[in-house]
PDB file of N, CA and C in Angstrom:
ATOM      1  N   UNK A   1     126.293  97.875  94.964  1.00  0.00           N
ATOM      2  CA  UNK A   1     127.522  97.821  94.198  1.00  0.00           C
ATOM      3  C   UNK A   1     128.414  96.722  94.790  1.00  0.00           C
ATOM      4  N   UNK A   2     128.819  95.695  93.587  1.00  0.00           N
ATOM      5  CA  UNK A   2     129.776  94.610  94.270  1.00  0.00           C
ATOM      6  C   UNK A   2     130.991  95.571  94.359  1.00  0.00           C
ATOM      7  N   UNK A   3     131.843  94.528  95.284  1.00  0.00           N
ATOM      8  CA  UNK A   3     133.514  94.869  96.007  1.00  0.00           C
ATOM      9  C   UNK A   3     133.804  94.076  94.821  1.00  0.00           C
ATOM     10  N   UNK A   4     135.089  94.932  95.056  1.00  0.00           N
ATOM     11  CA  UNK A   4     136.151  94.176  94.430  1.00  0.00           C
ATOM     12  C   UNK A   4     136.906  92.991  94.145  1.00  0.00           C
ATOM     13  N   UNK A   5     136.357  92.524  95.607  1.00  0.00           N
ATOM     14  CA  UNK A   5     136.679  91.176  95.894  1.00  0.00           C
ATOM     15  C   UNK A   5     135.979  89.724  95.874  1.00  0.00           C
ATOM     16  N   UNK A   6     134.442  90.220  95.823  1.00  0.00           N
ATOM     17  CA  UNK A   6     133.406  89.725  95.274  1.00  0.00           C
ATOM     18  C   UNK A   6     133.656  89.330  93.810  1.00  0.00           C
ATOM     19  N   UNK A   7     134.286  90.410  93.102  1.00  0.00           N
ATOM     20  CA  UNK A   7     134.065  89.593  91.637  1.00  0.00           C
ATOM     21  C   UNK A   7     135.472  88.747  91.392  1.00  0.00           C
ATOM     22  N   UNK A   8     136.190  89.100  92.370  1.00  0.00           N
ATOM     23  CA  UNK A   8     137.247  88.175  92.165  1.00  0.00           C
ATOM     24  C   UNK A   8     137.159  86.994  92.080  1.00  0.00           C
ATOM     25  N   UNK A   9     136.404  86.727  93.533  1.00  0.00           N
ATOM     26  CA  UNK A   9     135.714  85.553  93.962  1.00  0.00           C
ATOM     27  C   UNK A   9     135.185  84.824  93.461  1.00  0.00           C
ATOM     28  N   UNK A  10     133.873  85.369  92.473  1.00  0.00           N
ATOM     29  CA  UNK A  10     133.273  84.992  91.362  1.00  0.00           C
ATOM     30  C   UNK A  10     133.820  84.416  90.236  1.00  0.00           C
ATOM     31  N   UNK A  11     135.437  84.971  89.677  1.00  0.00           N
ATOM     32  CA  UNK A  11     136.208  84.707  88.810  1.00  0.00           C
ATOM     33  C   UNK A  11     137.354  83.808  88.815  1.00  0.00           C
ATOM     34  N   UNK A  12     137.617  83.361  90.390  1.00  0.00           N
ATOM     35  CA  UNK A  12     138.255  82.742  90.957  1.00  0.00           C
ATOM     36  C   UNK A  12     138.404  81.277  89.671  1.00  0.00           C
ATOM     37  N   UNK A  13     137.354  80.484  89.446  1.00  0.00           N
ATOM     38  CA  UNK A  13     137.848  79.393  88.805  1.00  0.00           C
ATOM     39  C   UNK A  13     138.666  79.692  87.390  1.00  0.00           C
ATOM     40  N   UNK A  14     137.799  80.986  87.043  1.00  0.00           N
ATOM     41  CA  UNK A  14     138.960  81.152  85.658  1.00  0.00           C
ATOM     42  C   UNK A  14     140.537  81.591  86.015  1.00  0.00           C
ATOM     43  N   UNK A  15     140.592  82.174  87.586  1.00  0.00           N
ATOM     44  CA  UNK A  15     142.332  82.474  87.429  1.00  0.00           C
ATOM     45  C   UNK A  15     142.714  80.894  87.753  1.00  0.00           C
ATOM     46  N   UNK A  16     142.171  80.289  88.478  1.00  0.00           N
ATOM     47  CA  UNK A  16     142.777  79.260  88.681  1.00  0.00           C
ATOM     48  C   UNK A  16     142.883  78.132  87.436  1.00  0.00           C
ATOM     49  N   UNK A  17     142.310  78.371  86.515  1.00  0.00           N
ATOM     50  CA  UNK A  17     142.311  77.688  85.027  1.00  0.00           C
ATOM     51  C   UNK A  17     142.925  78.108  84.389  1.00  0.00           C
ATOM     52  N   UNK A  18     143.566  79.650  84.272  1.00  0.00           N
ATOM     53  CA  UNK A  18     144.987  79.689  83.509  1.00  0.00           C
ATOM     54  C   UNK A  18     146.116  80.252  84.509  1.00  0.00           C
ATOM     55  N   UNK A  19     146.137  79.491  86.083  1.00  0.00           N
ATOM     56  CA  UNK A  19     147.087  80.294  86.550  1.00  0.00           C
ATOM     57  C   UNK A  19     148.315  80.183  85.474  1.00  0.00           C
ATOM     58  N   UNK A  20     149.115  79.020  85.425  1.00  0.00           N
ATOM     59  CA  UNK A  20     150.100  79.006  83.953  1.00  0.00           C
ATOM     60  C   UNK A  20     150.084  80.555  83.208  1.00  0.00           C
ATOM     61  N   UNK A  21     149.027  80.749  82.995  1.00  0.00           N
ATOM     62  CA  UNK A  21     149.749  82.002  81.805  1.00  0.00           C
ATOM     63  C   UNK A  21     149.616  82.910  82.565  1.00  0.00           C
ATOM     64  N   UNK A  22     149.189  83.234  83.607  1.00  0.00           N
ATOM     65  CA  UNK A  22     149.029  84.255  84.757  1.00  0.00           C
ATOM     66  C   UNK A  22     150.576  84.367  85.202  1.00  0.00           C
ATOM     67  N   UNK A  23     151.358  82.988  85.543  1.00  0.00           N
ATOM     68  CA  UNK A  23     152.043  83.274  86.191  1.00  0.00           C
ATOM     69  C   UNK A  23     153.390  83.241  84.938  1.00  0.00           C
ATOM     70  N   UNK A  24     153.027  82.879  83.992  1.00  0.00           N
ATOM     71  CA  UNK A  24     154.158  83.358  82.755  1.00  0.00           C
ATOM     72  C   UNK A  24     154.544  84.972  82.400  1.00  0.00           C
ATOM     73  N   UNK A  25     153.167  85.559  82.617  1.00  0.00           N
ATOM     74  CA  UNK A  25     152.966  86.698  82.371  1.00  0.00           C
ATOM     75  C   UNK A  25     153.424  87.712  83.618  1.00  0.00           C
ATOM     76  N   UNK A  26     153.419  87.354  84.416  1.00  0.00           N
ATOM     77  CA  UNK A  26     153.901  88.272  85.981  1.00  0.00           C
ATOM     78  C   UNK A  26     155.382  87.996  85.272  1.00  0.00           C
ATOM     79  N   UNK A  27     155.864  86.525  85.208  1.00  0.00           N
ATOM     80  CA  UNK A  27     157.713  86.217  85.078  1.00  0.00           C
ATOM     81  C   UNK A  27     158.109  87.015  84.533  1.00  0.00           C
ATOM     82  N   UNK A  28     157.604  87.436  82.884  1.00  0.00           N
ATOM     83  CA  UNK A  28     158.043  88.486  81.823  1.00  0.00           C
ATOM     84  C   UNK A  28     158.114  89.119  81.989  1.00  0.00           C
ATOM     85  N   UNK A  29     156.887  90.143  83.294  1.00  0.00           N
ATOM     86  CA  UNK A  29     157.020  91.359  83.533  1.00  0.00           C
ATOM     87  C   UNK A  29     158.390  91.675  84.509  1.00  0.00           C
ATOM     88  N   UNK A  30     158.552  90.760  84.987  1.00  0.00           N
ATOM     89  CA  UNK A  30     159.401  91.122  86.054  1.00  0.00           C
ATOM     90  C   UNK A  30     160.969  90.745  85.515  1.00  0.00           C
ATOM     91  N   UNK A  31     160.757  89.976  84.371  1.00  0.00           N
ATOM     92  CA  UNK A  31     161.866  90.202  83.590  1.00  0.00           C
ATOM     93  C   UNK A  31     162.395  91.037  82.690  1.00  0.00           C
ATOM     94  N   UNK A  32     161.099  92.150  82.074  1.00  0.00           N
ATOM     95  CA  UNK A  32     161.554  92.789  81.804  1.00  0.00           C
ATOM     96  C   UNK A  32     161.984  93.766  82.494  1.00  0.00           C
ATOM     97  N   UNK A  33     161.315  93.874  83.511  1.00  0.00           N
ATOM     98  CA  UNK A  33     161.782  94.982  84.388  1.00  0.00           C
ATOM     99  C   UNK A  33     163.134  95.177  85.045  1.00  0.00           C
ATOM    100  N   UNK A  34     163.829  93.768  84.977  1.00  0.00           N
ATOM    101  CA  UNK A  34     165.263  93.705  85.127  1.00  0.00           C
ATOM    102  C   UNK A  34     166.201  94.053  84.249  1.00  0.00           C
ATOM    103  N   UNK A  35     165.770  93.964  83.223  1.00  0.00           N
ATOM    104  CA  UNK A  35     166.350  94.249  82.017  1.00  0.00           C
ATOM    105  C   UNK A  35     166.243  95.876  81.581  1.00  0.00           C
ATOM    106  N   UNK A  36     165.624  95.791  81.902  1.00  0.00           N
ATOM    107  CA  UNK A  36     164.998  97.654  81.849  1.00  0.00           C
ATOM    108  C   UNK A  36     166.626  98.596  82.689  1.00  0.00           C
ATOM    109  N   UNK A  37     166.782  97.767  83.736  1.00  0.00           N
ATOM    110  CA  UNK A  37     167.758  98.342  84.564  1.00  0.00           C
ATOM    111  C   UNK A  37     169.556  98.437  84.116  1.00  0.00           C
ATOM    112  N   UNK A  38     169.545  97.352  83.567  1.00  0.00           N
ATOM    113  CA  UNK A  38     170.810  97.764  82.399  1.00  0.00           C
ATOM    114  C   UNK A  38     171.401  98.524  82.130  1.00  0.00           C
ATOM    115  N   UNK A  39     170.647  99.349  81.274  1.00  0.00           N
ATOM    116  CA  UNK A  39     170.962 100.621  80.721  1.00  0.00           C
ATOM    117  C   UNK A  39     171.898 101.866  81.374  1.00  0.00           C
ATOM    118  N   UNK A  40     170.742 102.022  82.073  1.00  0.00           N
ATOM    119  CA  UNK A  40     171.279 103.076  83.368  1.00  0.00           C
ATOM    120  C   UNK A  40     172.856 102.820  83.861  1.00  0.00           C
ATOM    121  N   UNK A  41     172.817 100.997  84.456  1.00  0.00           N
ATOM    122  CA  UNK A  41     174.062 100.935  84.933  1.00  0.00           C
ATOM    123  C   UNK A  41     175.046 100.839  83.693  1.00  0.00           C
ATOM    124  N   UNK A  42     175.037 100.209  82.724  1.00  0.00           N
ATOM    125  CA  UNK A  42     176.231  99.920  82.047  1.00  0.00           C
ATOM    126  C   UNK A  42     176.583 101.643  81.803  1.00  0.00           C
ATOM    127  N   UNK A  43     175.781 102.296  81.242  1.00  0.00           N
ATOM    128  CA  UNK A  43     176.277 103.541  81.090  1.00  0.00           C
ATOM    129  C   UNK A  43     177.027 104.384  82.026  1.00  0.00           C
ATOM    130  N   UNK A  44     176.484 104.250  83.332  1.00  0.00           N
ATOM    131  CA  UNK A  44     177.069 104.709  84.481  1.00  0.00           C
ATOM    132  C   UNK A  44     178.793 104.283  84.428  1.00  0.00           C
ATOM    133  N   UNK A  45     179.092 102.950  84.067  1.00  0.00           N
ATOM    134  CA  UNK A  45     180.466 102.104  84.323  1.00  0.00           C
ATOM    135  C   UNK A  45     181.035 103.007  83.528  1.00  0.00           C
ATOM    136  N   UNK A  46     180.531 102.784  81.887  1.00  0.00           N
ATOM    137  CA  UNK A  46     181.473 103.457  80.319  1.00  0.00           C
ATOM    138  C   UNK A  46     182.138 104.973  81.367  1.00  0.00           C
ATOM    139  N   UNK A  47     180.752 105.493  81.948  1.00  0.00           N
ATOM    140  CA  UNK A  47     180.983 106.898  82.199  1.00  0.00           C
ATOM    141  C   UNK A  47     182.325 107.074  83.139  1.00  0.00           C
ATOM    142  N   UNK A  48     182.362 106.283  84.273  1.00  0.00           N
ATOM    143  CA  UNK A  48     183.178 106.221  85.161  1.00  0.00           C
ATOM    144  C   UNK A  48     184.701 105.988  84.956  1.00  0.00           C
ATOM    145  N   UNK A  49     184.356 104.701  84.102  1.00  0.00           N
ATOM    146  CA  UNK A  49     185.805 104.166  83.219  1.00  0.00           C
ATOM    147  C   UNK A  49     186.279 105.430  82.692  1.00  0.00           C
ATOM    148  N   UNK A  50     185.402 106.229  81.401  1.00  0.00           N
ATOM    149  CA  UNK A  50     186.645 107.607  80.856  1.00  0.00           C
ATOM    150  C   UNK A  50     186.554 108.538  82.043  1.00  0.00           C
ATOM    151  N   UNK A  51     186.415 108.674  82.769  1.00  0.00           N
ATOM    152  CA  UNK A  51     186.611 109.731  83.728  1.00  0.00           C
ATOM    153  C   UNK A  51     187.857 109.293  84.346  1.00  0.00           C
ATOM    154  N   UNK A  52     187.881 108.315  84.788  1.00  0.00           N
ATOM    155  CA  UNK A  52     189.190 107.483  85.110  1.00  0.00           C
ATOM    156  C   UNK A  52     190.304 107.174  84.225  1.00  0.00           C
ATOM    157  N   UNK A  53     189.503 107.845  83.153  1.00  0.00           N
ATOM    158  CA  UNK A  53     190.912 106.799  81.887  1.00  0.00           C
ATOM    159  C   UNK A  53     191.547 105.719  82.191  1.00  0.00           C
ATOM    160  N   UNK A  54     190.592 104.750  82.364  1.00  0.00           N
ATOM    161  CA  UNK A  54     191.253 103.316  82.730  1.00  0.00           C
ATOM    162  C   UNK A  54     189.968 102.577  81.157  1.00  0.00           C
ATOM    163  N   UNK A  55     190.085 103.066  80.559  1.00  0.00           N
ATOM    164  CA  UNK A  55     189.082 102.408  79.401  1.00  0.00           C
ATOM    165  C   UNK A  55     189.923 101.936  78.234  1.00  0.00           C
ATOM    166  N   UNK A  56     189.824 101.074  77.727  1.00  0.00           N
ATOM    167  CA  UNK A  56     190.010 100.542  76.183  1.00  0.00           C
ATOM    168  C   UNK A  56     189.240 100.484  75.655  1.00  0.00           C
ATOM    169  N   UNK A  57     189.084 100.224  74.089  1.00  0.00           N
ATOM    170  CA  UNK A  57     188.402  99.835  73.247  1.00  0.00           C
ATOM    171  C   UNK A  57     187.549  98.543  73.086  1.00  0.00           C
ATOM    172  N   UNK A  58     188.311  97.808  73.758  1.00  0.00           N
ATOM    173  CA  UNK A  58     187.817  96.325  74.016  1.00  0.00           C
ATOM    174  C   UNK A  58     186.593  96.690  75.027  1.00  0.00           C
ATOM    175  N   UNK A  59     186.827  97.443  75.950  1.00  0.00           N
ATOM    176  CA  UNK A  59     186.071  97.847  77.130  1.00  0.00           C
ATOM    177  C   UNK A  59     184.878  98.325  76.559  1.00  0.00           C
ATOM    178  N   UNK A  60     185.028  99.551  75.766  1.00  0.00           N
ATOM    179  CA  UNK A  60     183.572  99.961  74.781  1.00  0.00           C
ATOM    180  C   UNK A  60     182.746  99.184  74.747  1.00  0.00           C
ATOM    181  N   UNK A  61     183.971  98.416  73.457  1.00  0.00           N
ATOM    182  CA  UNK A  61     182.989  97.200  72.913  1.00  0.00           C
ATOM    183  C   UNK A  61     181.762  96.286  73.322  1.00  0.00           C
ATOM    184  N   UNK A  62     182.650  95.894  74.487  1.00  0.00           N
ATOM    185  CA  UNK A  62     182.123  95.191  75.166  1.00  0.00           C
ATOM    186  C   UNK A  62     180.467  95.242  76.149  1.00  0.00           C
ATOM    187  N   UNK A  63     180.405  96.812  76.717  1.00  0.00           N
ATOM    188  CA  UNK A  63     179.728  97.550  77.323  1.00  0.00           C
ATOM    189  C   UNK A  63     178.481  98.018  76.398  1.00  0.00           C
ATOM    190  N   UNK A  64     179.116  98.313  74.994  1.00  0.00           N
ATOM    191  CA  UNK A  64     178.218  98.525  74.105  1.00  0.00           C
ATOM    192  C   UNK A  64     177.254  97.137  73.508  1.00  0.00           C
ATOM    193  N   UNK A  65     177.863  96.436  73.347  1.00  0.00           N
ATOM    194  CA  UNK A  65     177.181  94.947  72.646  1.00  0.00           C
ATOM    195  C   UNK A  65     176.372  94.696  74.062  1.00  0.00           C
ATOM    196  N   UNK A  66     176.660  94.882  75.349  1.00  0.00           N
ATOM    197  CA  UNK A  66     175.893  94.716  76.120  1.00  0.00           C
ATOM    198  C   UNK A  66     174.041  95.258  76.567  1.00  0.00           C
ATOM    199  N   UNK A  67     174.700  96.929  75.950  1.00  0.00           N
ATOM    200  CA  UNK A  67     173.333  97.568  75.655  1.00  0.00           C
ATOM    201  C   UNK A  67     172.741  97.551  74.451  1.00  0.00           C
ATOM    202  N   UNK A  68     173.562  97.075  73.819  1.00  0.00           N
ATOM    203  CA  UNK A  68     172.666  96.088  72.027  1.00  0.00           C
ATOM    204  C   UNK A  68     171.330  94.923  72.590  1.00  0.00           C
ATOM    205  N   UNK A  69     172.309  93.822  73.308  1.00  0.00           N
ATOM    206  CA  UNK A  69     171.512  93.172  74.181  1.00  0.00           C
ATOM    207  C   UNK A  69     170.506  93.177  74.507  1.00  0.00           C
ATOM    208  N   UNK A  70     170.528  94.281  75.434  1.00  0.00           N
ATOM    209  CA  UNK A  70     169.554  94.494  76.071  1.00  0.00           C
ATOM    210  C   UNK A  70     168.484  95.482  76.051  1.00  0.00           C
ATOM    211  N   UNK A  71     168.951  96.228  74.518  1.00  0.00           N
ATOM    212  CA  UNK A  71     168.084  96.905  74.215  1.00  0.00           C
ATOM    213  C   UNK A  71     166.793  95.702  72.910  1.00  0.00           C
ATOM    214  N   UNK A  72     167.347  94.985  72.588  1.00  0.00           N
ATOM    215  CA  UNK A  72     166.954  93.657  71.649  1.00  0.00           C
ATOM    216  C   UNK A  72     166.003  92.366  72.685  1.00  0.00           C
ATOM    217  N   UNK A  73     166.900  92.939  74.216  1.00  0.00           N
ATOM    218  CA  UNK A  73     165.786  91.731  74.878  1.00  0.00           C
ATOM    219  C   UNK A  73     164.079  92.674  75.181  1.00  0.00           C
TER     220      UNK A  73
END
C-alpha cells in the first residue's frame, strides 16, 4: 500500500502546474472564512448598543446593510 506522500510525490508536477488556481482557491477559502465572522460580531455591537441605549437609527442602518454585505459576499 502506497503512503500518502508517495502519491503526492507522484502528483507533484500537476500541483505545481496549477499552483495559480491552488493558490486562488486556498485565498477564497480563507476569505470566506473571514467573512463568515461578521455576523457574529456586528450582531454582538447592535446587541450591546440597545442594551446601552446609545443606538440610533442611523446606527441600525448602518450595522444592518453591513450584514446585507456580507451575507451577499
Amino acid at each position: 500500500m502506497e503512503s500518502v506522500m508517495s502519491i503526492f510525490r507522484k502528483l507533484g508536477w500537476f500541483f505545481k502546474q496549477e499552483k495559480k488556481h491552488y493558490l486562488l482557491g486556498v485565498g477564497s477559502l480563507v476569505l470566506v472564512a473571514l467573512v463568515q465572522l461578521a455576523p457574529p460580531k456586528v450582531i454582538g455591537i447592535i446587541i450591546d448598543e440597545i442594551a446601552e441605549k446609545e443606538i440610533s437609527m442611523q446606527t441600525i442602518f448602518f450595522w444592518v446593510m453591513i450584514l446585507i454585505a456580507s451575507a451577499i459576499a
